[in-house]
PDB file of N, CA and C in Angstrom:
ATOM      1  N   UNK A   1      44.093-118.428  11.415  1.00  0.00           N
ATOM      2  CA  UNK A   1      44.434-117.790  10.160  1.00  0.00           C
ATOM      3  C   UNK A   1      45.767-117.050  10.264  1.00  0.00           C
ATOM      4  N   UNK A   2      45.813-116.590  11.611  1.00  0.00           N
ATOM      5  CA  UNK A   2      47.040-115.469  11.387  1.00  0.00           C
ATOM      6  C   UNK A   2      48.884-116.179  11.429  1.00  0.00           C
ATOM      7  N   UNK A   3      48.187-117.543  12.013  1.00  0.00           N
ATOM      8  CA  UNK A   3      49.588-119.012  11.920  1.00  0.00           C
ATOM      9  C   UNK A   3      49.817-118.997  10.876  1.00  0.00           C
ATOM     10  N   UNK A   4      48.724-119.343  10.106  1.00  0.00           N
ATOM     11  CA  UNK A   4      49.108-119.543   8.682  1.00  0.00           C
ATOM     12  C   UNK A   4      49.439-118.886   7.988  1.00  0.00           C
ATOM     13  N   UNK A   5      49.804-117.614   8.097  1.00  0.00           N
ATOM     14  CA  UNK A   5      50.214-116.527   7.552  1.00  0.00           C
ATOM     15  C   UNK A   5      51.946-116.528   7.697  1.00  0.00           C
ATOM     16  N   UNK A   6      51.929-116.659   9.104  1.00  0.00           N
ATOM     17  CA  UNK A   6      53.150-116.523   9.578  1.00  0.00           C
ATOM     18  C   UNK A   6      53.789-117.949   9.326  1.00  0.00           C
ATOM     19  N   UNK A   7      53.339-119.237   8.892  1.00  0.00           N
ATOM     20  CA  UNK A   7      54.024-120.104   8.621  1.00  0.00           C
ATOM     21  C   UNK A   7      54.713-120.133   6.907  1.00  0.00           C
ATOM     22  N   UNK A   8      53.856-119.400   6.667  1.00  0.00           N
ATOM     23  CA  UNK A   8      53.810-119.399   4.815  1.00  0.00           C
ATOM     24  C   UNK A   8      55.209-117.905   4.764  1.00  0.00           C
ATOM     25  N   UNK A   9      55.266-117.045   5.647  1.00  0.00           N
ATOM     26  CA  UNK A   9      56.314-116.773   5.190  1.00  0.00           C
ATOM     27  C   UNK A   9      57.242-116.236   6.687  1.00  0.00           C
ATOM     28  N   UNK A  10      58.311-117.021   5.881  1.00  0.00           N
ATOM     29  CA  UNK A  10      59.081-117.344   7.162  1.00  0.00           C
ATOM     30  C   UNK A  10      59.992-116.190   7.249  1.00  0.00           C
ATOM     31  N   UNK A  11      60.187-114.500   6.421  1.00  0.00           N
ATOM     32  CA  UNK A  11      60.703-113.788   6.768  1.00  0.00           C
ATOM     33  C   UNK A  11      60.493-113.051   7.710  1.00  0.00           C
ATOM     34  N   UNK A  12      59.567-113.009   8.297  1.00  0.00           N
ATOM     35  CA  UNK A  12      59.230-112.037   9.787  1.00  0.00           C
ATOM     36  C   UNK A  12      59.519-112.976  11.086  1.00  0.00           C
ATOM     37  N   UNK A  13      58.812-114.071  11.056  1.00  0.00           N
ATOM     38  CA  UNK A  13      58.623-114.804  12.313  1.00  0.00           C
ATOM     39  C   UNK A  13      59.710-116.014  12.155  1.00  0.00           C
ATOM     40  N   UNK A  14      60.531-116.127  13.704  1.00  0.00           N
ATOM     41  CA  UNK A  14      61.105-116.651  14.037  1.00  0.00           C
ATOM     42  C   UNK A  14      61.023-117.938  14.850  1.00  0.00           C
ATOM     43  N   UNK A  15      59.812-118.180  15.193  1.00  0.00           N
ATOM     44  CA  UNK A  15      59.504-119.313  15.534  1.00  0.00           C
ATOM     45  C   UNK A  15      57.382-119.728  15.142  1.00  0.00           C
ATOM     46  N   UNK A  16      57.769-121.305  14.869  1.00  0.00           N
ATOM     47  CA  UNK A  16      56.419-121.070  14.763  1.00  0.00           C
ATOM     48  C   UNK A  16      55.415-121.210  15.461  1.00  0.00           C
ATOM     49  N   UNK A  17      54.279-121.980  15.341  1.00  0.00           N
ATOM     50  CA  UNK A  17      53.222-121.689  16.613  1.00  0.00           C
ATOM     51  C   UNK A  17      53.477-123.233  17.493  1.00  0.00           C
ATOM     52  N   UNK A  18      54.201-124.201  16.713  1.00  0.00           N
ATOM     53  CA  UNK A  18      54.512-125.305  18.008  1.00  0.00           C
ATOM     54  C   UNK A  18      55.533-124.793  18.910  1.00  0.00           C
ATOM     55  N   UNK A  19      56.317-124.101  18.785  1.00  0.00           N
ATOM     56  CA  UNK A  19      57.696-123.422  19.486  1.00  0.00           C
ATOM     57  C   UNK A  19      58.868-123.567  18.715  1.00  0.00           C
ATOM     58  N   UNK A  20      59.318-124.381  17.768  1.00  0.00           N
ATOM     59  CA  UNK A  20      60.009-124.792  16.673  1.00  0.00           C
ATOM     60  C   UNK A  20      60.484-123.596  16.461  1.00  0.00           C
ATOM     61  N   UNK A  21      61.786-123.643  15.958  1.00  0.00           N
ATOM     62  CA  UNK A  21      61.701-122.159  14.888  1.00  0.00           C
ATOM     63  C   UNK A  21      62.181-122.725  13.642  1.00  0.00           C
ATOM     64  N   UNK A  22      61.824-121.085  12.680  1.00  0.00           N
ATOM     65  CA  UNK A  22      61.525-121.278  11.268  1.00  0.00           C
ATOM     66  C   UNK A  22      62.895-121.997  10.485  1.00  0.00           C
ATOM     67  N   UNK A  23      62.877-121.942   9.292  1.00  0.00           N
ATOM     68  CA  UNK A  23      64.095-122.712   8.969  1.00  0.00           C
ATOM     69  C   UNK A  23      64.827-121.339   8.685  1.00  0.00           C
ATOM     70  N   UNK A  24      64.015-120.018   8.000  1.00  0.00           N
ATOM     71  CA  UNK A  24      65.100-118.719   8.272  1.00  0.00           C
ATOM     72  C   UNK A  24      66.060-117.967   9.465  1.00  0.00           C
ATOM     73  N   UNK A  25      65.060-118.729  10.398  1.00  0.00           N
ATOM     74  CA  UNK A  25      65.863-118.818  11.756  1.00  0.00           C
ATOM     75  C   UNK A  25      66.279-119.530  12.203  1.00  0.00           C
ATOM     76  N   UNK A  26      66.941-120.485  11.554  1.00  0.00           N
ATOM     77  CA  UNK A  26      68.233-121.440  11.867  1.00  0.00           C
ATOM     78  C   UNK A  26      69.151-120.908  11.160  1.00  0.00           C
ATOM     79  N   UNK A  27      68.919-120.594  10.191  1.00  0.00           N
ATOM     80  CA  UNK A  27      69.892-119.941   9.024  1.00  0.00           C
ATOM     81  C   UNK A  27      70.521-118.436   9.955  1.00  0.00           C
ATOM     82  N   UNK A  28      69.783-118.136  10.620  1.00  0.00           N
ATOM     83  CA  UNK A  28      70.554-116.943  10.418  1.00  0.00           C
ATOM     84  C   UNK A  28      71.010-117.439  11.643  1.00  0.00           C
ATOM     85  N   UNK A  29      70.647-118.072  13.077  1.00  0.00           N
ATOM     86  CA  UNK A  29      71.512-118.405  13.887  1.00  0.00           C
ATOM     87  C   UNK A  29      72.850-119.068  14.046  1.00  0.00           C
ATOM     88  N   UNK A  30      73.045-119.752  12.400  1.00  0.00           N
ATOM     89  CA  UNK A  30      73.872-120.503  12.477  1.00  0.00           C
ATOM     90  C   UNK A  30      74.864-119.746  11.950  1.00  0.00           C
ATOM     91  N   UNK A  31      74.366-118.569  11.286  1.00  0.00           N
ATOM     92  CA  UNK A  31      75.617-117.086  10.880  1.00  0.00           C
ATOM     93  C   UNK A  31      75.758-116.790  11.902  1.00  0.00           C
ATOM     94  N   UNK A  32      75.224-116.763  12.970  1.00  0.00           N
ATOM     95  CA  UNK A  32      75.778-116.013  14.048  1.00  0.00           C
ATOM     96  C   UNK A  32      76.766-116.896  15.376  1.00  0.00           C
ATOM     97  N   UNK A  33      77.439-117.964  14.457  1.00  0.00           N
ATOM     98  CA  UNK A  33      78.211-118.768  15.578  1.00  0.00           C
ATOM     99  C   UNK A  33      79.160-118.886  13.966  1.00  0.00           C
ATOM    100  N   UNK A  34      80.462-118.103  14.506  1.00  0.00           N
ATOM    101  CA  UNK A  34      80.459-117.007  15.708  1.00  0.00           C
ATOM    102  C   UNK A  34      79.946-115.808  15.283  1.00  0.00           C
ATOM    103  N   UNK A  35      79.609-114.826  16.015  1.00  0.00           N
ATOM    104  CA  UNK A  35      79.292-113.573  16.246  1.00  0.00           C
ATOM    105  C   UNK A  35      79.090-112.706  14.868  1.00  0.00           C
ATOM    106  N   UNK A  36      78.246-112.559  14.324  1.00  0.00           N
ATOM    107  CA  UNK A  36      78.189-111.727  13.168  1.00  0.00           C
ATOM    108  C   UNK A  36      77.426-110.188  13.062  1.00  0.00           C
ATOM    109  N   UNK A  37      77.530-109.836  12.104  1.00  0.00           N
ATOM    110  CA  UNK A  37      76.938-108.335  11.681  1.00  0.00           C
ATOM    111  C   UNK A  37      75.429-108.974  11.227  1.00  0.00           C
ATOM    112  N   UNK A  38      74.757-107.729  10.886  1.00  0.00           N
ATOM    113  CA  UNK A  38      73.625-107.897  10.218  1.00  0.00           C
ATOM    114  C   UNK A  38      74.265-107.971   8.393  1.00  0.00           C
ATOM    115  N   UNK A  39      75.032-107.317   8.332  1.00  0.00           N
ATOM    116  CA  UNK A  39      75.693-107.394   7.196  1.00  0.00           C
ATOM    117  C   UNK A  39      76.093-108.446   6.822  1.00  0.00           C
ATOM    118  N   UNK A  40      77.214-109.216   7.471  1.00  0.00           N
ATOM    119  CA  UNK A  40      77.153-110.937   7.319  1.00  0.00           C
ATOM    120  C   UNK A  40      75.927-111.773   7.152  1.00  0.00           C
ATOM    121  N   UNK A  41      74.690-111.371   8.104  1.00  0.00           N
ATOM    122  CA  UNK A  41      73.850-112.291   7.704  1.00  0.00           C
ATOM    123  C   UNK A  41      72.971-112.000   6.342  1.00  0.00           C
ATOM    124  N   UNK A  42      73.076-110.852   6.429  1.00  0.00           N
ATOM    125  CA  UNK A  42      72.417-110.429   4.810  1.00  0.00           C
ATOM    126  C   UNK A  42      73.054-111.363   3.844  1.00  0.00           C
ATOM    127  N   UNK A  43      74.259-111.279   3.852  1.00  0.00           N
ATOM    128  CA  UNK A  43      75.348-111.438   2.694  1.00  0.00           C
ATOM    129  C   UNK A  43      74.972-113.308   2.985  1.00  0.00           C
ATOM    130  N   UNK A  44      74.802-114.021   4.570  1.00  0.00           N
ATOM    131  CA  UNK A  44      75.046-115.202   4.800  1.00  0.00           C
ATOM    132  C   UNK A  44      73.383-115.990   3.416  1.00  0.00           C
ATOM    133  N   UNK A  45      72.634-114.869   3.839  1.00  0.00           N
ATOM    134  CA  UNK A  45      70.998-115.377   3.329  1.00  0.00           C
ATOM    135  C   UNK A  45      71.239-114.946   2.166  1.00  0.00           C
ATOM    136  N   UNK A  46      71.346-114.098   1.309  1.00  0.00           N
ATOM    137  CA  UNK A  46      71.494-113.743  -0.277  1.00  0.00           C
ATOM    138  C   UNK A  46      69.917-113.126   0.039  1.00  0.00           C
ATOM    139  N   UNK A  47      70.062-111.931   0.860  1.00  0.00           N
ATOM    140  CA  UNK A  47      69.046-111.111   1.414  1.00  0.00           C
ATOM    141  C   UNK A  47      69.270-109.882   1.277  1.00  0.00           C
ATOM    142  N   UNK A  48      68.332-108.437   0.985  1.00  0.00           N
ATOM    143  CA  UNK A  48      68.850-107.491   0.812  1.00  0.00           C
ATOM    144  C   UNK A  48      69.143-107.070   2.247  1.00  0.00           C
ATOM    145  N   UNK A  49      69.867-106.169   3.135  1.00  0.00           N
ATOM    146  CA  UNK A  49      69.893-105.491   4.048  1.00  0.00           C
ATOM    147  C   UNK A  49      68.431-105.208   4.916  1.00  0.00           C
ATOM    148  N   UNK A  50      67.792-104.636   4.244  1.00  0.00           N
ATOM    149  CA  UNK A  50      66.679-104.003   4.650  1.00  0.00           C
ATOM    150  C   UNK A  50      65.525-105.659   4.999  1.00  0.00           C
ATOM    151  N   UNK A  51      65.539-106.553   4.019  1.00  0.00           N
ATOM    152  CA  UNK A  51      64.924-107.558   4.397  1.00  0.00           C
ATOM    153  C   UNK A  51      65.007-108.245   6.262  1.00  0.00           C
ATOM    154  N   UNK A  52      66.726-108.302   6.234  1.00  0.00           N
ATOM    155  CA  UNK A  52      67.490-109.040   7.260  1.00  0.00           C
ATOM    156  C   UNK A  52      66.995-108.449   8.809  1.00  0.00           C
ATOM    157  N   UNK A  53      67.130-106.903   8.885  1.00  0.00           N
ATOM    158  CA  UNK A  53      67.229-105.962   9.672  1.00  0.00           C
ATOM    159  C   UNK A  53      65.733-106.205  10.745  1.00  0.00           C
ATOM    160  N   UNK A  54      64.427-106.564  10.234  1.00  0.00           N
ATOM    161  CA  UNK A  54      62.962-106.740  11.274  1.00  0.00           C
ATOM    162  C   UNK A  54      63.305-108.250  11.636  1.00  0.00           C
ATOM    163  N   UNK A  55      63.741-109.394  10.674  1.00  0.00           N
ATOM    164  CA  UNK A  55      63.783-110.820  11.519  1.00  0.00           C
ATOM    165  C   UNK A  55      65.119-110.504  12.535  1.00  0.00           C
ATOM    166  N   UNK A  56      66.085-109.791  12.591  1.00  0.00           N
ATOM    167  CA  UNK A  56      67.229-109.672  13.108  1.00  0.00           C
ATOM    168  C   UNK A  56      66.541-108.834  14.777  1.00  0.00           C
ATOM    169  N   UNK A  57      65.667-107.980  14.632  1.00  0.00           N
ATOM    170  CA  UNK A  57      64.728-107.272  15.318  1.00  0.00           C
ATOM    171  C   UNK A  57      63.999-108.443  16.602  1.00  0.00           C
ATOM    172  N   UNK A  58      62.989-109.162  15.415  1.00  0.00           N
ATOM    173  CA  UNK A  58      62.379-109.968  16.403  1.00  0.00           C
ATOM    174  C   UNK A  58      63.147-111.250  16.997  1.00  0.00           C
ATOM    175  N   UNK A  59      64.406-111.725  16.557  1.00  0.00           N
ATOM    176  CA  UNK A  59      65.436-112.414  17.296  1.00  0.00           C
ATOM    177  C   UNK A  59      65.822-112.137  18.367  1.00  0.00           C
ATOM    178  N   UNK A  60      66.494-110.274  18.389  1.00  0.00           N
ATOM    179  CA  UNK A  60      66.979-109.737  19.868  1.00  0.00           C
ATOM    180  C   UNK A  60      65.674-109.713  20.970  1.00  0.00           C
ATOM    181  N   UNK A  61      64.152-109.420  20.486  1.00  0.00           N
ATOM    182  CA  UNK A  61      63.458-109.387  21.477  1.00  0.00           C
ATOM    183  C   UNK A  61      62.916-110.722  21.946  1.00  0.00           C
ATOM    184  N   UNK A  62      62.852-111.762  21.090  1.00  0.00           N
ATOM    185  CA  UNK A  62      62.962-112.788  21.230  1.00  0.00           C
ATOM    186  C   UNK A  62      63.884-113.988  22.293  1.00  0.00           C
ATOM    187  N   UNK A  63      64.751-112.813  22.633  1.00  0.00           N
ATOM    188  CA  UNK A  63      66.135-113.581  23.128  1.00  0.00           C
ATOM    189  C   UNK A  63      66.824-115.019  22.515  1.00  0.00           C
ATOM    190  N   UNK A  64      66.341-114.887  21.051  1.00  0.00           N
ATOM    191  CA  UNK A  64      67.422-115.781  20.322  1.00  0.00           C
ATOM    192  C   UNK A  64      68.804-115.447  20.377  1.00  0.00           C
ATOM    193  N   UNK A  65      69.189-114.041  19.883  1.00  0.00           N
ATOM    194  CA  UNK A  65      70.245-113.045  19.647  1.00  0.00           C
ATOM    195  C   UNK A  65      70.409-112.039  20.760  1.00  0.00           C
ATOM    196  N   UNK A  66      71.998-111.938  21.244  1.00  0.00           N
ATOM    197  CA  UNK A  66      72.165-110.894  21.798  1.00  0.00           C
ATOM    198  C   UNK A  66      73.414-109.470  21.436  1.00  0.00           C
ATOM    199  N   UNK A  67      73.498-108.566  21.867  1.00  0.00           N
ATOM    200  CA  UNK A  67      74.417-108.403  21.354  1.00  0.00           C
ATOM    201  C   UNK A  67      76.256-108.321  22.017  1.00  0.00           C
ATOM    202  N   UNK A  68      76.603-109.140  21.147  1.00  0.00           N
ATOM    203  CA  UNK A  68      78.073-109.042  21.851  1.00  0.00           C
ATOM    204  C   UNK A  68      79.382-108.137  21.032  1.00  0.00           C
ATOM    205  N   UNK A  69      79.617-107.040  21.759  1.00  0.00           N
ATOM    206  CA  UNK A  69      80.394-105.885  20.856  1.00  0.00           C
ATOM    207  C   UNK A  69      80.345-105.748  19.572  1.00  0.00           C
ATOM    208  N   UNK A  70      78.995-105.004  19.095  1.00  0.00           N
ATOM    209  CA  UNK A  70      78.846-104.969  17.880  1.00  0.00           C
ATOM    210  C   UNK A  70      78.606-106.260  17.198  1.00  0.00           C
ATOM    211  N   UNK A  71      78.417-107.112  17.523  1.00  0.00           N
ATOM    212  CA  UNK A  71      78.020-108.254  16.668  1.00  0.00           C
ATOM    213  C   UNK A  71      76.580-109.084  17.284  1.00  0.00           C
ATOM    214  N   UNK A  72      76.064-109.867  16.788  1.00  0.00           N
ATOM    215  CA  UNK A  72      75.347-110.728  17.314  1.00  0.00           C
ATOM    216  C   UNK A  72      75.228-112.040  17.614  1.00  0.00           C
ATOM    217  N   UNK A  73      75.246-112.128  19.130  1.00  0.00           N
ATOM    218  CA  UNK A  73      75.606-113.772  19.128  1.00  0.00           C
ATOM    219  C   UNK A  73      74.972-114.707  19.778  1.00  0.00           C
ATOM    220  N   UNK A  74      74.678-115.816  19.946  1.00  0.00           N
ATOM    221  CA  UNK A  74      73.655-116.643  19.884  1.00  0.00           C
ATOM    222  C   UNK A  74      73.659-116.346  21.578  1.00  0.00           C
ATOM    223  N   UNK A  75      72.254-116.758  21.875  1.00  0.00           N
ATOM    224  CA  UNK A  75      71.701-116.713  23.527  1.00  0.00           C
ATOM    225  C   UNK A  75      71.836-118.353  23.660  1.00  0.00           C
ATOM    226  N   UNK A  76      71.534-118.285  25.127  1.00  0.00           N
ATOM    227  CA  UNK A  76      71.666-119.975  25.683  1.00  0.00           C
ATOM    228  C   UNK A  76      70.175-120.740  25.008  1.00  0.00           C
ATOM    229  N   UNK A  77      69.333-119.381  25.027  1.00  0.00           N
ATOM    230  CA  UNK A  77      67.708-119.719  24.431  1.00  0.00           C
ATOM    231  C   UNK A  77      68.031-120.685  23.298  1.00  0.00           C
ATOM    232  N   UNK A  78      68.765-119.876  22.292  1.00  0.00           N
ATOM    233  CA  UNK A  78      69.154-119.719  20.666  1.00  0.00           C
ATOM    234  C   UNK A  78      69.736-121.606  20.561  1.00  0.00           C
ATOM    235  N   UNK A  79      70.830-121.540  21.752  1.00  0.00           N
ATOM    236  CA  UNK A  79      71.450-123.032  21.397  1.00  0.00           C
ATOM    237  C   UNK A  79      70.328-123.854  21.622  1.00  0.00           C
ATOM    238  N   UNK A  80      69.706-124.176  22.726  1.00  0.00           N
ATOM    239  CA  UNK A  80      68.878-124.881  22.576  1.00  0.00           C
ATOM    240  C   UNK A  80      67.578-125.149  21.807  1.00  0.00           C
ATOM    241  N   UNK A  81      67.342-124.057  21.199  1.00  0.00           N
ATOM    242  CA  UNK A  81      66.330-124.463  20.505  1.00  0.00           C
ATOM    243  C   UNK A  81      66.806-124.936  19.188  1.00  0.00           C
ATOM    244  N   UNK A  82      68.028-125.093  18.738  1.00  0.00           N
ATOM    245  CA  UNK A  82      68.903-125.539  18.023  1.00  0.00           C
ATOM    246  C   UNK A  82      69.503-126.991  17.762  1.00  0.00           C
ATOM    247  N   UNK A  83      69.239-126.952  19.473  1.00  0.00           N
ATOM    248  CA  UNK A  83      69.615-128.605  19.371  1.00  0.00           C
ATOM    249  C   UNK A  83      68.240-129.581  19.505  1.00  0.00           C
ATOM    250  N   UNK A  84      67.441-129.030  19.393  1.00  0.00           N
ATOM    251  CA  UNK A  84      66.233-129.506  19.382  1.00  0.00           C
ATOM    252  C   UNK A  84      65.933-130.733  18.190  1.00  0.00           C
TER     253      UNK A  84
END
């Protein structure tokens, strides 16, 4: 039950329960090549700020995203699950 929760909405969770990730998390990885703000990706998704800021959250602990001087930029994790 709790997959299906997390598949139905793809603003929190970043990958789903096969290992895949969501299609909001391609989107925002692909703002982040090159290196972006949370602000860029807000602006990249037509997202408010506050939406962007917990999936942007579970990315860095995730090790999709890291941070590179103030910005965020894709992990080696991030490419590959990209080229998937």
């Amino acid at each position: 039950m709790t997959s299906d929760m997390y598949d139905a909405d793809e603003s929190v969770a970043a990958i789903k329960p096969d290992g895949s990730l969501t299609q909001t998390a391609k989107d925002i990885l692909r703002i982040c090549e090159p290196p972006a703000t949370e602000e860029d990706i807000a602006r990249g998704l037509v997202r408010h700020f506050s939406q962007v800021q917990p999936m942007v959250r579970d990315m860095l602990h995730l090790g999709l995203l890291e941070d590179a001087e103030g910005r965020l930029a894709l992990t080696t994790l991030a490419r590959e699950k990209l080229s998937v």
